[in-house]
C-alpha atoms as a PDB file:
ATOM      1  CA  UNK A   1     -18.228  14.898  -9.731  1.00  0.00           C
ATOM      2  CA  UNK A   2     -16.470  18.284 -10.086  1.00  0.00           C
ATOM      3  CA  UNK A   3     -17.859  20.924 -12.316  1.00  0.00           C
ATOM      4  CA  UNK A   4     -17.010  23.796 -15.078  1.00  0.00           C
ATOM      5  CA  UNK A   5     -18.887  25.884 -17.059  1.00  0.00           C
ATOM      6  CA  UNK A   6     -18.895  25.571 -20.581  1.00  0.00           C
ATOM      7  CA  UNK A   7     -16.880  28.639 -22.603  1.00  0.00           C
ATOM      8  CA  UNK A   8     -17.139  31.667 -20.688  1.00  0.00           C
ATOM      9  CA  UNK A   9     -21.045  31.554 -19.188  1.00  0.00           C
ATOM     10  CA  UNK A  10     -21.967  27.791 -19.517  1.00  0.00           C
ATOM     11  CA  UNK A  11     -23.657  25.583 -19.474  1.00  0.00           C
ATOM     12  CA  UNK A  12     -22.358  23.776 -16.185  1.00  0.00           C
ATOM     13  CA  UNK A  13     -21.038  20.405 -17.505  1.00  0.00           C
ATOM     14  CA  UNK A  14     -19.113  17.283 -15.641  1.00  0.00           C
ATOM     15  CA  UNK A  15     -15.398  17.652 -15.622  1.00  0.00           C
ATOM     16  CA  UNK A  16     -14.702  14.128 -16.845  1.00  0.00           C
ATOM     17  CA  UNK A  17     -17.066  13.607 -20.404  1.00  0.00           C
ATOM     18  CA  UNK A  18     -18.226  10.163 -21.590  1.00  0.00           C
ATOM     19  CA  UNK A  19     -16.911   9.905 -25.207  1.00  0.00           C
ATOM     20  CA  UNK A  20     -19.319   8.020 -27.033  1.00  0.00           C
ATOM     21  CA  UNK A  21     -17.119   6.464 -29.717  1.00  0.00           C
ATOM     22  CA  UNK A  22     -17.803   2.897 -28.660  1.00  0.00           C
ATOM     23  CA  UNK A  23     -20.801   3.273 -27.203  1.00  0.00           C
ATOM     24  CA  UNK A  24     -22.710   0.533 -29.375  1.00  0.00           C
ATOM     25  CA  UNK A  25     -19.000  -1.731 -29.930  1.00  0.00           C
ATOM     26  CA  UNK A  26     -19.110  -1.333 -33.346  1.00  0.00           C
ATOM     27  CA  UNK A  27     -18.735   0.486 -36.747  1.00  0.00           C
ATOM     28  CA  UNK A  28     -21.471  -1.734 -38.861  1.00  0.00           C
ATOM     29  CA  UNK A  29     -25.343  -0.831 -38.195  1.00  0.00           C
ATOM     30  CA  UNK A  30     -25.848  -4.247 -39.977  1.00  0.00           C
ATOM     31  CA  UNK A  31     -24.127  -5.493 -36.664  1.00  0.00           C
ATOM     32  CA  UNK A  32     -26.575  -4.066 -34.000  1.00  0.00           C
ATOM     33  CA  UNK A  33     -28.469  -6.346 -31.975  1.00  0.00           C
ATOM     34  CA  UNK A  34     -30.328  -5.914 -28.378  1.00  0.00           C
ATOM     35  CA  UNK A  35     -27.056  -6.937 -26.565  1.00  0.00           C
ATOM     36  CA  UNK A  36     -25.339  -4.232 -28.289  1.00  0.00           C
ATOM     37  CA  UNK A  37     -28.494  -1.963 -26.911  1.00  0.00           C
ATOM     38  CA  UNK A  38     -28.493  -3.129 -23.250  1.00  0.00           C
ATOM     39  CA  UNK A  39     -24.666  -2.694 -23.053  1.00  0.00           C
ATOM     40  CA  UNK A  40     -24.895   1.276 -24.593  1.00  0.00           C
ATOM     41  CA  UNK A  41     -27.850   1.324 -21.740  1.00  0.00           C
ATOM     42  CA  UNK A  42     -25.959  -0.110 -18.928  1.00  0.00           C
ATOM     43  CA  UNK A  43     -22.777   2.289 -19.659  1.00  0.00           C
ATOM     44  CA  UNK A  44     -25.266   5.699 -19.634  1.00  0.00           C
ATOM     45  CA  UNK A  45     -26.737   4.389 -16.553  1.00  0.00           C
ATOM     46  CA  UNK A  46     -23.206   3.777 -15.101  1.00  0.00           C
ATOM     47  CA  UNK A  47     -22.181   7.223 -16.062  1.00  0.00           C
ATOM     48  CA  UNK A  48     -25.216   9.199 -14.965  1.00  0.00           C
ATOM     49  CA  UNK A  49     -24.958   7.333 -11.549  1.00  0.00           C
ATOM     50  CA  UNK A  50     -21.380   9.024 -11.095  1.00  0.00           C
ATOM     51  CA  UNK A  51     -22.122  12.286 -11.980  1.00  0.00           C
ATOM     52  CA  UNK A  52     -21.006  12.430 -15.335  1.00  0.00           C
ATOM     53  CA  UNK A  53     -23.460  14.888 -17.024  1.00  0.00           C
ATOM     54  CA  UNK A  54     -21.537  15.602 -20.558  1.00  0.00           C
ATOM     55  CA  UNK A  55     -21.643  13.454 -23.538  1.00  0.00           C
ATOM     56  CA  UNK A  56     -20.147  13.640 -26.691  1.00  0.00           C
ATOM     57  CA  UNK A  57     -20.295  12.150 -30.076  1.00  0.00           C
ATOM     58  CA  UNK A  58     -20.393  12.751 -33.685  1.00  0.00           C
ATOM     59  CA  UNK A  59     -22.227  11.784 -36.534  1.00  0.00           C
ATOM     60  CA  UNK A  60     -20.059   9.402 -37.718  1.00  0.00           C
ATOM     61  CA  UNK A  61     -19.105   7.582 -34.710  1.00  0.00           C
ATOM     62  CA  UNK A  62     -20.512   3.336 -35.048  1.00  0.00           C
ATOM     63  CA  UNK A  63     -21.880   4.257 -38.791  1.00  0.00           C
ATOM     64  CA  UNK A  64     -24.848   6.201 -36.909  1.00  0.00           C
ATOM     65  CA  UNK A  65     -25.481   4.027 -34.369  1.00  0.00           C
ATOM     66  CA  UNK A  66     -23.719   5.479 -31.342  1.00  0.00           C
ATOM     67  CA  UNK A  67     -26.300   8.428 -32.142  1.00  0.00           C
ATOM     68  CA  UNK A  68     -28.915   6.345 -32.531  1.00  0.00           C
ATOM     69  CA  UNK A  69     -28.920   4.048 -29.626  1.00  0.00           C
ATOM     70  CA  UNK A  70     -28.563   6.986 -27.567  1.00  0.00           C
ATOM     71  CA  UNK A  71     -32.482   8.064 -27.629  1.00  0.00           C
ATOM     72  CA  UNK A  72     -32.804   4.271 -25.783  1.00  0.00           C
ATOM     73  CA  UNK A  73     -30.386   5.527 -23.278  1.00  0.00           C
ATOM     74  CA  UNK A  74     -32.304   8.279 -22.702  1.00  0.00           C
ATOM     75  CA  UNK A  75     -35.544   6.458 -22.020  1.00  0.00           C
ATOM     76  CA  UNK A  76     -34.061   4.329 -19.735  1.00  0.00           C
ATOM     77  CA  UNK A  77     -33.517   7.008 -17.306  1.00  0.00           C
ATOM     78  CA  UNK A  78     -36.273   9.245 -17.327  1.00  0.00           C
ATOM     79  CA  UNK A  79     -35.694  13.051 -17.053  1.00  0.00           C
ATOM     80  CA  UNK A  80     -31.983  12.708 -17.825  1.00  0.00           C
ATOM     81  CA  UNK A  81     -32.098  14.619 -20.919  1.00  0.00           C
ATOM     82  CA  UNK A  82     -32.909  17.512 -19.057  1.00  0.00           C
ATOM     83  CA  UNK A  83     -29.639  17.076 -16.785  1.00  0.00           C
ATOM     84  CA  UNK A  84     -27.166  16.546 -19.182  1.00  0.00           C
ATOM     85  CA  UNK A  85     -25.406  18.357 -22.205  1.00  0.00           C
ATOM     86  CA  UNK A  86     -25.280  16.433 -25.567  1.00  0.00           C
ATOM     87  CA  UNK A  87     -23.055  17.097 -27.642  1.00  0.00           C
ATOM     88  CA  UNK A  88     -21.962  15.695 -31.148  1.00  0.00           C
ATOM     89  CA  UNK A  89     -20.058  16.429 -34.568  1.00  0.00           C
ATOM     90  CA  UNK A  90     -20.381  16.785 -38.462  1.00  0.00           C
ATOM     91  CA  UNK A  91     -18.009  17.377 -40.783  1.00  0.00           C
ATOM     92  CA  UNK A  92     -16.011  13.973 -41.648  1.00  0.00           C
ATOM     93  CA  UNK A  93     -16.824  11.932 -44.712  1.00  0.00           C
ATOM     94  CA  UNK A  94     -15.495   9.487 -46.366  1.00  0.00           C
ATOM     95  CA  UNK A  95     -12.152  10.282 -47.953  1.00  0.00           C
ATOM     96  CA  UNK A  96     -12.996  14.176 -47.395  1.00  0.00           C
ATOM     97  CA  UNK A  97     -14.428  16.793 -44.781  1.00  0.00           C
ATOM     98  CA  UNK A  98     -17.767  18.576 -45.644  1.00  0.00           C
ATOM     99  CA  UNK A  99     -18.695  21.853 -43.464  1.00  0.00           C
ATOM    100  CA  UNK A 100     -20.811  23.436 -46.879  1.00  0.00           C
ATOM    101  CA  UNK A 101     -23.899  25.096 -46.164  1.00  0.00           C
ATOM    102  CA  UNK A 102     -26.007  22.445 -47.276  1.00  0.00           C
ATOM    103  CA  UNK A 103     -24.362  19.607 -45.843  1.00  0.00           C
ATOM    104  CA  UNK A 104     -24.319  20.987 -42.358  1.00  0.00           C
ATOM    105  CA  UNK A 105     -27.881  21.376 -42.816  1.00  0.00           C
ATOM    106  CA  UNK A 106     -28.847  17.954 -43.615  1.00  0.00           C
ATOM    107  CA  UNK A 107     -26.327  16.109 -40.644  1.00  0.00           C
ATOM    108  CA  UNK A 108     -27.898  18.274 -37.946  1.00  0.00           C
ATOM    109  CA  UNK A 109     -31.387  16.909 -39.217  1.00  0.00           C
ATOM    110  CA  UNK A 110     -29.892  13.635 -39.089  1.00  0.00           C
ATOM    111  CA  UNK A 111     -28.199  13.275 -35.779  1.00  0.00           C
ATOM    112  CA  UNK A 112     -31.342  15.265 -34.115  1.00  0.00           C
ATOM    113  CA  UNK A 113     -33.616  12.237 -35.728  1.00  0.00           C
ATOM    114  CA  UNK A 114     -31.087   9.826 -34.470  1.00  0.00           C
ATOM    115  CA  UNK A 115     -30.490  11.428 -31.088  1.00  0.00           C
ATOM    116  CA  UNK A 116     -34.289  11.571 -30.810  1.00  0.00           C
ATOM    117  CA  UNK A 117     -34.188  15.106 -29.254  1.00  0.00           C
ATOM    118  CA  UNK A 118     -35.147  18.454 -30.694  1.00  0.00           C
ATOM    119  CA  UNK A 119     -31.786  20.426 -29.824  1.00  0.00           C
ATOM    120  CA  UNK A 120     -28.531  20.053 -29.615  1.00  0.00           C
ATOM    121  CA  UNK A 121     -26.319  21.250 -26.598  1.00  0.00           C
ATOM    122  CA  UNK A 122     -23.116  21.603 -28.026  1.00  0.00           C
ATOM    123  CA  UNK A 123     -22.332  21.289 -32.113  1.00  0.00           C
ATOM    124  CA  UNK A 124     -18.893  20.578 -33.363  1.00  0.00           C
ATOM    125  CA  UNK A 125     -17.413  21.142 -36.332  1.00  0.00           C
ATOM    126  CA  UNK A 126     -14.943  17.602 -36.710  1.00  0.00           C
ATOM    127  CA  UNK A 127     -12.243  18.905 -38.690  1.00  0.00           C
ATOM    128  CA  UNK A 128     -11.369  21.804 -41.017  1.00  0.00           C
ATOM    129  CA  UNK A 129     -13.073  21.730 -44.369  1.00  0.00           C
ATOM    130  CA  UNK A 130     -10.376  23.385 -46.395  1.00  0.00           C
ATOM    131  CA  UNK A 131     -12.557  23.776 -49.820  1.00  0.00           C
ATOM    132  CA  UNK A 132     -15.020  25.459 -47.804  1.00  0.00           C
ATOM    133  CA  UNK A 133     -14.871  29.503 -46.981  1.00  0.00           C
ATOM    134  CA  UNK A 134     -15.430  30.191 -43.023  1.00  0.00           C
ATOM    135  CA  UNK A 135     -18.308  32.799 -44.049  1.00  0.00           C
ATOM    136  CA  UNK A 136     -20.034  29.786 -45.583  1.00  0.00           C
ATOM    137  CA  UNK A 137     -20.062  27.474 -42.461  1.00  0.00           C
ATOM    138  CA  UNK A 138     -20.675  29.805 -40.398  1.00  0.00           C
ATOM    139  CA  UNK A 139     -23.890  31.168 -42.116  1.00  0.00           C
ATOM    140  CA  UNK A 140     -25.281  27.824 -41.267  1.00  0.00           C
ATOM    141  CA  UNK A 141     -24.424  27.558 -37.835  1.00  0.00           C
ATOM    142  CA  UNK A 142     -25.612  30.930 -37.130  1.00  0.00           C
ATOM    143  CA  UNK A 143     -28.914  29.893 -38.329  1.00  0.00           C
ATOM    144  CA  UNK A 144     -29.090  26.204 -36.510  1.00  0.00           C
ATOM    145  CA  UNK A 145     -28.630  28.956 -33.966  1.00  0.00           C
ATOM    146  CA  UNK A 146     -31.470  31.070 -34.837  1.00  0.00           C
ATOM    147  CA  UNK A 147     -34.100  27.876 -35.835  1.00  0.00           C
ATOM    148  CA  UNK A 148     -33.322  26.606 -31.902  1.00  0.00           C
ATOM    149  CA  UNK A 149     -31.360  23.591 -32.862  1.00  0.00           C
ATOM    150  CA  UNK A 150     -28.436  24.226 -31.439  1.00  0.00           C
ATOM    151  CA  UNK A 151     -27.697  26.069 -28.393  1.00  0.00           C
ATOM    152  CA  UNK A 152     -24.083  26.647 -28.613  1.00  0.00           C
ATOM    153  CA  UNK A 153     -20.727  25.927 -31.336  1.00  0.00           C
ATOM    154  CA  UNK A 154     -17.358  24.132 -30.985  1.00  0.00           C
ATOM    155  CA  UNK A 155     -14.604  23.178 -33.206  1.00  0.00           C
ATOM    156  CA  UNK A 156     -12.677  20.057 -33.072  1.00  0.00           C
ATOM    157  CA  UNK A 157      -8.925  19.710 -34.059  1.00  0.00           C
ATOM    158  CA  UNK A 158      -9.269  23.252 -35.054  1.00  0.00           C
ATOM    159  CA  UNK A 159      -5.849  25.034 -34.913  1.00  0.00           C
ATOM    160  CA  UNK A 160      -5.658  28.619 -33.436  1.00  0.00           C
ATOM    161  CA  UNK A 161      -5.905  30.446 -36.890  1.00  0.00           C
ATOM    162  CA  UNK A 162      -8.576  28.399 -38.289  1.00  0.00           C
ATOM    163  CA  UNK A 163     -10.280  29.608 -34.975  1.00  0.00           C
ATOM    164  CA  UNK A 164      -9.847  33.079 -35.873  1.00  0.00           C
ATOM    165  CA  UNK A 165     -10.985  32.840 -39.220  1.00  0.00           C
ATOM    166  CA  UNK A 166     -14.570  30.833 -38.463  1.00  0.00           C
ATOM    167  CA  UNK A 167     -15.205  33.327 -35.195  1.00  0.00           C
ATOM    168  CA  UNK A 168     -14.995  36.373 -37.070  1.00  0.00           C
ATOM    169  CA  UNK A 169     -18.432  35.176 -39.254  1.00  0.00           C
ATOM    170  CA  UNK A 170     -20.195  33.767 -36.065  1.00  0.00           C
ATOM    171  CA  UNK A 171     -22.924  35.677 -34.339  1.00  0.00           C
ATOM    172  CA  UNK A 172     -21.811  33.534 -31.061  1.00  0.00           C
ATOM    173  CA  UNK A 173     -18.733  32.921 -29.342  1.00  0.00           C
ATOM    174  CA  UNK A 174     -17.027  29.299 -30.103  1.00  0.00           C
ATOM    175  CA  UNK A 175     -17.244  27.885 -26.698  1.00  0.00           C
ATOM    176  CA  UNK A 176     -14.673  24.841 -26.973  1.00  0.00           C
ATOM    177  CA  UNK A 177     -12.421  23.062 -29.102  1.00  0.00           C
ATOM    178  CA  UNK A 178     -11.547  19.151 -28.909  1.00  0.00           C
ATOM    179  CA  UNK A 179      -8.330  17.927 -29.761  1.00  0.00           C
ATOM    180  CA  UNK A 180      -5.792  14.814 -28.783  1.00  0.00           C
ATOM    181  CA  UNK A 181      -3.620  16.018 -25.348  1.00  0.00           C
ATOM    182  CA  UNK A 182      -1.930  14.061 -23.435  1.00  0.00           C
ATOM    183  CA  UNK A 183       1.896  13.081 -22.167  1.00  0.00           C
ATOM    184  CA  UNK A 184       2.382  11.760 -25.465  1.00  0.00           C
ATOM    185  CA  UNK A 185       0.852  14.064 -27.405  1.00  0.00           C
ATOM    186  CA  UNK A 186       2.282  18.131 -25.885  1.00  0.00           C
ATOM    187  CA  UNK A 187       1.908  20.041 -28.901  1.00  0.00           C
ATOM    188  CA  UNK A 188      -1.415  21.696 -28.437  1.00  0.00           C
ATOM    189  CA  UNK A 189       0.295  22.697 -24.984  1.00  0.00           C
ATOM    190  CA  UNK A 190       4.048  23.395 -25.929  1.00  0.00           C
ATOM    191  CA  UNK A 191       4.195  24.412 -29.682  1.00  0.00           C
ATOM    192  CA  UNK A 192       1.136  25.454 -31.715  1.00  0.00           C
ATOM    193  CA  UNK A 193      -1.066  28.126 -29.537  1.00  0.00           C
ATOM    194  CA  UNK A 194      -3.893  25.636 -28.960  1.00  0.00           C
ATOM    195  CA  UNK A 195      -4.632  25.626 -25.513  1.00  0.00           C
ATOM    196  CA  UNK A 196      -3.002  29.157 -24.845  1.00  0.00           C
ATOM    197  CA  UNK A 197      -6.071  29.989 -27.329  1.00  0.00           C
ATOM    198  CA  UNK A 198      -8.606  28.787 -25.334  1.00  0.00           C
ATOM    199  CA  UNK A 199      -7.427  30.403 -22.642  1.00  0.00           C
ATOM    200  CA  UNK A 200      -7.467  33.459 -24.118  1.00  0.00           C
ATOM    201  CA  UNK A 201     -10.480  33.409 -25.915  1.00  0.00           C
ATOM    202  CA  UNK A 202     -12.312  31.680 -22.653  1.00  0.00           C
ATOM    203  CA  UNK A 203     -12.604  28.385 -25.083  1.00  0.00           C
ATOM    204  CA  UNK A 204     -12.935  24.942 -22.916  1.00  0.00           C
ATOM    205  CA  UNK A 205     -10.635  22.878 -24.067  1.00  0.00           C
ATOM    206  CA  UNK A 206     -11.960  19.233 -24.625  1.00  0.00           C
ATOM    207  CA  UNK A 207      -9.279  16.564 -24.755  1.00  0.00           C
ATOM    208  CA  UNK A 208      -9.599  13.281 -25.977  1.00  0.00           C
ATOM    209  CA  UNK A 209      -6.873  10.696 -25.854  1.00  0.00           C
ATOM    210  CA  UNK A 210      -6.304  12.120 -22.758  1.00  0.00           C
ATOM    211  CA  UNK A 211      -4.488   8.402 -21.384  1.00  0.00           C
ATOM    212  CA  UNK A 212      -3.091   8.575 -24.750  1.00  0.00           C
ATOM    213  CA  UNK A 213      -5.154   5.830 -26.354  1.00  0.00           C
ATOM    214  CA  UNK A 214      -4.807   3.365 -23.528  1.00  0.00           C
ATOM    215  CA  UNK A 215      -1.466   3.377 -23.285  1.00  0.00           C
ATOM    216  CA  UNK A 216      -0.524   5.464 -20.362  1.00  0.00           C
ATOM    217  CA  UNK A 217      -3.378   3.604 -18.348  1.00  0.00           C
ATOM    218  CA  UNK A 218      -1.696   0.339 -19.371  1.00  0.00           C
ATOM    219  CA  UNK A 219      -4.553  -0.844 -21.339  1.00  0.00           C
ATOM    220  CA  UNK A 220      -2.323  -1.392 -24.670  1.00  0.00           C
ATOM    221  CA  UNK A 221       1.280  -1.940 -25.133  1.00  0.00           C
ATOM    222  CA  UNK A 222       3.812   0.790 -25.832  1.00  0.00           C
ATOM    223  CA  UNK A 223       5.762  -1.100 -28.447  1.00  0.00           C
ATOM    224  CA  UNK A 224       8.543   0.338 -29.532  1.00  0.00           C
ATOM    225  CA  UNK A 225       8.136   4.246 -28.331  1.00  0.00           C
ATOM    226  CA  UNK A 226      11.822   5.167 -26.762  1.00  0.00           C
ATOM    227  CA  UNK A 227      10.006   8.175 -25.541  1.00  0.00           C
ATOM    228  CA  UNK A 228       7.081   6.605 -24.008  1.00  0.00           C
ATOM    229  CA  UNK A 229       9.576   4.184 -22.808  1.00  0.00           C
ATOM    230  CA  UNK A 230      11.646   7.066 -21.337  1.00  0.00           C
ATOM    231  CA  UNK A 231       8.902   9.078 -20.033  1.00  0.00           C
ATOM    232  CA  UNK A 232       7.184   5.866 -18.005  1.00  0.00           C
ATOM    233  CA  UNK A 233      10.257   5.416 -16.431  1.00  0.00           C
ATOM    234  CA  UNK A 234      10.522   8.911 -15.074  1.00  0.00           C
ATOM    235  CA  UNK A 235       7.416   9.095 -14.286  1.00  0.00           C
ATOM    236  CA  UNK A 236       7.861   6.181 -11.719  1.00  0.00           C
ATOM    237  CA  UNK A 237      10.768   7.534 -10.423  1.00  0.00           C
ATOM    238  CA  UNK A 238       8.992  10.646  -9.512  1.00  0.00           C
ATOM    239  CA  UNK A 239       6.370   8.555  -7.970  1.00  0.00           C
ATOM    240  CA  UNK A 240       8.699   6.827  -5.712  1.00  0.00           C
ATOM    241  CA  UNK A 241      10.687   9.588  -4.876  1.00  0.00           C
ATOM    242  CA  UNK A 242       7.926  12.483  -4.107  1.00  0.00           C
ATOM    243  CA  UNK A 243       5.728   9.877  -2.229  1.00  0.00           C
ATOM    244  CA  UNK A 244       9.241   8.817   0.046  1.00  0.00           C
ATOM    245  CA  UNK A 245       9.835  12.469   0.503  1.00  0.00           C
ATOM    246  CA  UNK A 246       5.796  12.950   1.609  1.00  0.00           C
ATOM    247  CA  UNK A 247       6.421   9.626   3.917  1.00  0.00           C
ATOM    248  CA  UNK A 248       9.570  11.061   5.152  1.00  0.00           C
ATOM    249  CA  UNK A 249       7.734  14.444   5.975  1.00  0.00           C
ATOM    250  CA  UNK A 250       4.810  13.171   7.775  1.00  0.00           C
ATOM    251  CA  UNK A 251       7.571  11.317  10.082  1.00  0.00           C
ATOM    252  CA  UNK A 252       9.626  14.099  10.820  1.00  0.00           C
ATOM    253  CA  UNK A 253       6.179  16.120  11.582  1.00  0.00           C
ATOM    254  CA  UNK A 254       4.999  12.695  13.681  1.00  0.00           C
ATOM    255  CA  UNK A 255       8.561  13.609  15.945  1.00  0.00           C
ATOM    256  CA  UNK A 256       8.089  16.847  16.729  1.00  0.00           C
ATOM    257  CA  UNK A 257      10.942  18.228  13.704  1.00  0.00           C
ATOM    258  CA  UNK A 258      11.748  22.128  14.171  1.00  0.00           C
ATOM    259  CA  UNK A 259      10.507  24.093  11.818  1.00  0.00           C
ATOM    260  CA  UNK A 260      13.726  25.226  10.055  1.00  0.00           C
ATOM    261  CA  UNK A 261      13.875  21.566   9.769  1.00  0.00           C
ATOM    262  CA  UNK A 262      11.059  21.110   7.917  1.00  0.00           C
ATOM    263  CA  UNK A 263      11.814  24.208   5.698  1.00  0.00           C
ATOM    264  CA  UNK A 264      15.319  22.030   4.893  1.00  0.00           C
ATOM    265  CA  UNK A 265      13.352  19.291   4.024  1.00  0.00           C
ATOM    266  CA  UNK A 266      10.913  21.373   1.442  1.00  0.00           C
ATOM    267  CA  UNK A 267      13.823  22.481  -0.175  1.00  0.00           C
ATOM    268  CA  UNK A 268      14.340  21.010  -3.848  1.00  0.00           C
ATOM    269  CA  UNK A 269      17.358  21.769  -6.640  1.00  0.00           C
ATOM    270  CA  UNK A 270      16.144  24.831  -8.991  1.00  0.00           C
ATOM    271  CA  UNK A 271      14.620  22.754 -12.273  1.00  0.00           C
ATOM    272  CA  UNK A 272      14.022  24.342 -16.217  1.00  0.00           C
ATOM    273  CA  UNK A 273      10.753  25.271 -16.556  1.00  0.00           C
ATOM    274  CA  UNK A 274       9.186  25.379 -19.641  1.00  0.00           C
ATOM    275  CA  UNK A 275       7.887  28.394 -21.477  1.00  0.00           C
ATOM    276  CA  UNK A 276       4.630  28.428 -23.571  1.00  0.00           C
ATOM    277  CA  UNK A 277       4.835  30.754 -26.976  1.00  0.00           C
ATOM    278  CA  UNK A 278       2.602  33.341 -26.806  1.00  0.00           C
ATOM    279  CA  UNK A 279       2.109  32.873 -23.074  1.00  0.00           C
ATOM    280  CA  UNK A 280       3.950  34.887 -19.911  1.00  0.00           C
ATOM    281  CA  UNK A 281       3.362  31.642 -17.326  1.00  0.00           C
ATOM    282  CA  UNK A 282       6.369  29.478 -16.958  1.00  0.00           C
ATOM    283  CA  UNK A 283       5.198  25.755 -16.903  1.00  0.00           C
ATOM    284  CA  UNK A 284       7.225  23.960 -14.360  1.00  0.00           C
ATOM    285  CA  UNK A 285       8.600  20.235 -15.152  1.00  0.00           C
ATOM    286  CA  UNK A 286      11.332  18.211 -13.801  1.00  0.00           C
ATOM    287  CA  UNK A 287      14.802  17.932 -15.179  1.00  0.00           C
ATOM    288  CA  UNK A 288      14.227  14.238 -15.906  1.00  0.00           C
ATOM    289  CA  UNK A 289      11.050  14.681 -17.610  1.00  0.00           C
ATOM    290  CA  UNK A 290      12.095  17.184 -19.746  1.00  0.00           C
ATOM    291  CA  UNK A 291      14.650  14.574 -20.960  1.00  0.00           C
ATOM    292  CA  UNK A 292      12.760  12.226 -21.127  1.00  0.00           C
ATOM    293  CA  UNK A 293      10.206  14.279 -23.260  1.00  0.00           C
ATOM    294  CA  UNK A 294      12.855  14.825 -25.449  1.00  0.00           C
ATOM    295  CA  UNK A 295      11.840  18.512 -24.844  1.00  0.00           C
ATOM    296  CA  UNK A 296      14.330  21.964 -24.408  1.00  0.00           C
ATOM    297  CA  UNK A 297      14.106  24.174 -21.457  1.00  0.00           C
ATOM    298  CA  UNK A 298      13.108  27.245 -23.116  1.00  0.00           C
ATOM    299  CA  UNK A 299      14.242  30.017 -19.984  1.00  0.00           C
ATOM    300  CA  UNK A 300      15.750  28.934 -17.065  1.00  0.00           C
ATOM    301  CA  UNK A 301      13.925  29.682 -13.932  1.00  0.00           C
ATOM    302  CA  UNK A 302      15.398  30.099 -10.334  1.00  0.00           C
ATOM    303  CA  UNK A 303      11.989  28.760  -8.521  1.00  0.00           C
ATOM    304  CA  UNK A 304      11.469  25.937  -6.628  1.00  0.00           C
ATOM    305  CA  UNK A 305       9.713  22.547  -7.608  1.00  0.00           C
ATOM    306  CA  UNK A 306       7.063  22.209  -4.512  1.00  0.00           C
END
């Protein structure tokens, strides 16, 4: 399993995280029974046996008990907690976000009781609190910090000014931020700063939804979604046509072609590329998927699609 460090200087965490949402199967604690256990077991075990050594979940997620049933995951495999990162979130209530002083303060008790360990790797803020002043939430995380039980801060669907505004009352550097990416979902890349940010600031970005809920795997239907529709279809067409052209290539190679031959063949029709704000790198896409993302070439580029 490939590797990155976490922010700027670590930790060293999995590339692929296991999102502990549904790690339990459901939202009720009434519901929990040893199946429900032995299936949350069975999926860490899974996990740890391919390498995955990041896990992430929030207070909320199963009413507590995704939390909770994690401390039996962990004594199922003995000395894992050492080799993994745990992370988890606070913040989301219901009908309102909470990131005061004193709230913060009681959920990090809480998920450290349910977690059954005495520090947390990575702790998340959810979402913005907009009733609550930065200098506020930060003064508690900078002393979670201090007491030893935390060991490093992230934000979650934090946009890029809302990062500004908690880092400048943090003692530490904000080492990630979470929020929904995928083909369906480009805005953190294309239009708001959000991922330019974390590159800037050495952030990691953490995406979830990444398969856009199940749909780009297949898992769920696409409904009505002209886009989706749209992009699926060009995305197949790509397929085919890049994995003829490699086919075609390894032939031409397999018969001795000349090499001005095979420069020919490399040889592709200039495409738009697609220009991040607040960001010098071109990003290069096809003609077709820019259509069928709906999108606008921003500057026209003269370079080649490899």
């Amino acid at each position: 399993m490939p590797t990155q460090l976490l922010g700027a200087d670590g930790p060293p965490v999995s590339r692929i995280a296991l999102g502990c949402m549904g790690l339990t199967g459901t939202w009720n604690p009434a519901d929990m029974t040893e199946t429900h256990v032995h299936r949350a077991v069975a999926v860490f075990e899974a996990a740890m046996e391919v390498g995955i050594t990041f896990y992430d979940h929030a207070d909320i997620y199963g009413g507590g008990t995704c939390e909770d049933v994690f401390k039996d995951c962990l004594r199922a495999v003995p000395g894992s907690r050492e080799r993994i990162v745990i992370a988890t979130k606070c913040g989301i209530r219901q009908g309102h976000y909470n990131l005061s002083y004193a709230y913060i303060q009681e959920a990090i008790d809480r998920s450290l009781k349910r977690l059954g360990v005495e520090y947390i790797d990575l702790y998340q803020l959810h979402r913005p609190d907009p009733f609550t002043h930065a200098s506020e939430t930060a003064r508690a995380l900078n002393e979670l910090v201090r007491q030893g039980k935390v060991r490093t801060i992230g934000v979650s669907n934090y946009y890029p000014e809302q990062v500004r505004a908690l880092q400048r009352y943090l003692d530490m550097p904000i080492r990630s931020n979470q929020f929904q990416v995928s083909l369906r979902h480009l805005p953190p890349i294309y239009d708001d700063g959000t991922l330019d940010q974390c590159e800037a600031l050495q952030m990691t970005p953490l995406a979830y939804s990444p398969l856009g809920g199940g749909v780009l795997s297949g898992k769920h239907e696409q409904g009505e979604d002209k886009v989706l529709t749209g992009l699926l279809a060009e995305l197949k067409s790509q397929s085919e046509t890049y994995n003829a052209d490699a086919g075609a290539g390894r032939d031409r190679m397999a018969a001795g072609a000349s090499s001005a031959d095979r420069t020919a063949s490399r040889k592709r029709e200039p495409c738009p590329y697609l220009r991040v704000r607040g960001c010098n790198q071109c990003k290069p896409v096809s003609r077709g998927l820019v259509q069928a993302l709906g999108c606008r070439p921003r500057a026209a580029c003269s370079l080649k699609l490899d």
